[in-house]
Protein backbone atom coordinates (compact mmCIF):
# COMPACT_ATOMS: atom_id res chain seq x y z
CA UNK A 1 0.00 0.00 0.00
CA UNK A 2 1.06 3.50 -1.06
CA UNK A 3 1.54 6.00 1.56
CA UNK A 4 1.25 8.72 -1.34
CA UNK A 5 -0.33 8.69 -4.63
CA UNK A 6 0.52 11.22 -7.52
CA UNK A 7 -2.58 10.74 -10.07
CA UNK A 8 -1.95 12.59 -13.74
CA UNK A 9 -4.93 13.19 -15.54
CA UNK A 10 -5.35 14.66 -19.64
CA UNK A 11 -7.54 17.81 -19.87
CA UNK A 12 -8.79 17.27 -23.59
CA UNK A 13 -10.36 13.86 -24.08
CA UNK A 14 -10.11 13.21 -20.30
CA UNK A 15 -11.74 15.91 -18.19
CA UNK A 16 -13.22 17.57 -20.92
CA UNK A 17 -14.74 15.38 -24.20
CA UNK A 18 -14.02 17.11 -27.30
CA UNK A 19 -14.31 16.77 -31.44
CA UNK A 20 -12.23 15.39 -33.55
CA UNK A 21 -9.65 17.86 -34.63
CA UNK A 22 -10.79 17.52 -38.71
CA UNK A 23 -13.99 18.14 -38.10
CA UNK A 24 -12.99 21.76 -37.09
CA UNK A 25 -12.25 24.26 -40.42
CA UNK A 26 -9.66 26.37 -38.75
CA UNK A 27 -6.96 25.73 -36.25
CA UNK A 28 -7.42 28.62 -34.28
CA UNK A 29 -11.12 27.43 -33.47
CA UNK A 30 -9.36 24.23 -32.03
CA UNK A 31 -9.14 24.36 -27.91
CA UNK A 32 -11.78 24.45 -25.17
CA UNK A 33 -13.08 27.84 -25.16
CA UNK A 34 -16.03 27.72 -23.42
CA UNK A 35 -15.67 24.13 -22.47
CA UNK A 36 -16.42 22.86 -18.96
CA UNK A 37 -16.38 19.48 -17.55
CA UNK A 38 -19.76 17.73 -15.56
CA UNK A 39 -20.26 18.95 -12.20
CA UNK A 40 -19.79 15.33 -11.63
CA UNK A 41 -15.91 15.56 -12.56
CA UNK A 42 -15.57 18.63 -10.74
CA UNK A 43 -16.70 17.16 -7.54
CA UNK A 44 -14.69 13.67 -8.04
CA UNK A 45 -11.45 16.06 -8.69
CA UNK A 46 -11.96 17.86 -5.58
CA UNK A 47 -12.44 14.86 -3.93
CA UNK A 48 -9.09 13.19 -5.18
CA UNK A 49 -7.37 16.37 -4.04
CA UNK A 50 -8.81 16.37 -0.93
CA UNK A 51 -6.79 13.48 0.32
CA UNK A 52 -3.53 14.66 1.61
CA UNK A 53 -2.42 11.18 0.16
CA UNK A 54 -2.93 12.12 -3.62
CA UNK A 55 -1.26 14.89 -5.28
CA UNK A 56 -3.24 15.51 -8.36
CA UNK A 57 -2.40 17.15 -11.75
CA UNK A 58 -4.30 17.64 -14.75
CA UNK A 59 -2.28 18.12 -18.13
CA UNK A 60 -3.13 19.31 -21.21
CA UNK A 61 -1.93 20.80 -24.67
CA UNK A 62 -4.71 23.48 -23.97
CA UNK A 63 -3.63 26.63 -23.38
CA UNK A 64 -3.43 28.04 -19.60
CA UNK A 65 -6.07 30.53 -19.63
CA UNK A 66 -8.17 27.79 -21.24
CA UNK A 67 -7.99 25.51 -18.50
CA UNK A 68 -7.96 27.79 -15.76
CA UNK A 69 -10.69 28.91 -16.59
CA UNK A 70 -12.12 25.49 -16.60
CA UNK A 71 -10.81 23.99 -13.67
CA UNK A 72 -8.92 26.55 -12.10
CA UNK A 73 -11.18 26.71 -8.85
CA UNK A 74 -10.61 23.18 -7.64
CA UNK A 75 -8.29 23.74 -4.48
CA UNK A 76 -5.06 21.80 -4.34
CA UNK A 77 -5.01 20.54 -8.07
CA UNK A 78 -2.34 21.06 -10.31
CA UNK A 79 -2.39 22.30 -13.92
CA UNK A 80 0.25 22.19 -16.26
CA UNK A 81 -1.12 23.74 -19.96
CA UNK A 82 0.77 25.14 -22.78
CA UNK A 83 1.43 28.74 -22.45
């Protein structure tokens, strides 16, 4: 048994489900502006970070202000996004 647990999650087809990259017509329209994940995945990420067992981090290829704006309010998790 692990006396600490470091859990890595992916923003963009994790956390957050998105489209298929061709079905977009530009590249800039590509990221998750406006995207949110469930309530549901909100709640079971501030659970994980709740235990002082788990350090949790969420990655993604997103930009920062992206997922901040996201998941930026979930106390004690980690984000590392493109800049």
């Amino acid at each position: 048994s692990a006396s600490r647990r470091v859990i890595m999650l992916d923003f963009n087809g994790t956390i957050v489900i998105k489209e298929a990259v061709d079905s977009f017509l530009k590249r800039d329209t590509i990221g998750s502006v406006g995207d949110a994940p469930p309530e549901a995945v909100c709640q079971s990420l501030a659970k994980l970070c709740a235990d002082p067992q788990n350090t949790v981090f969420v990655v993604s290829g997103d930009n920062n202000r992206n997922v901040e704006k996201a998941i930026g309010n979930i106390h004690g998790l980690g984000l590392a996004a493109s800049n």
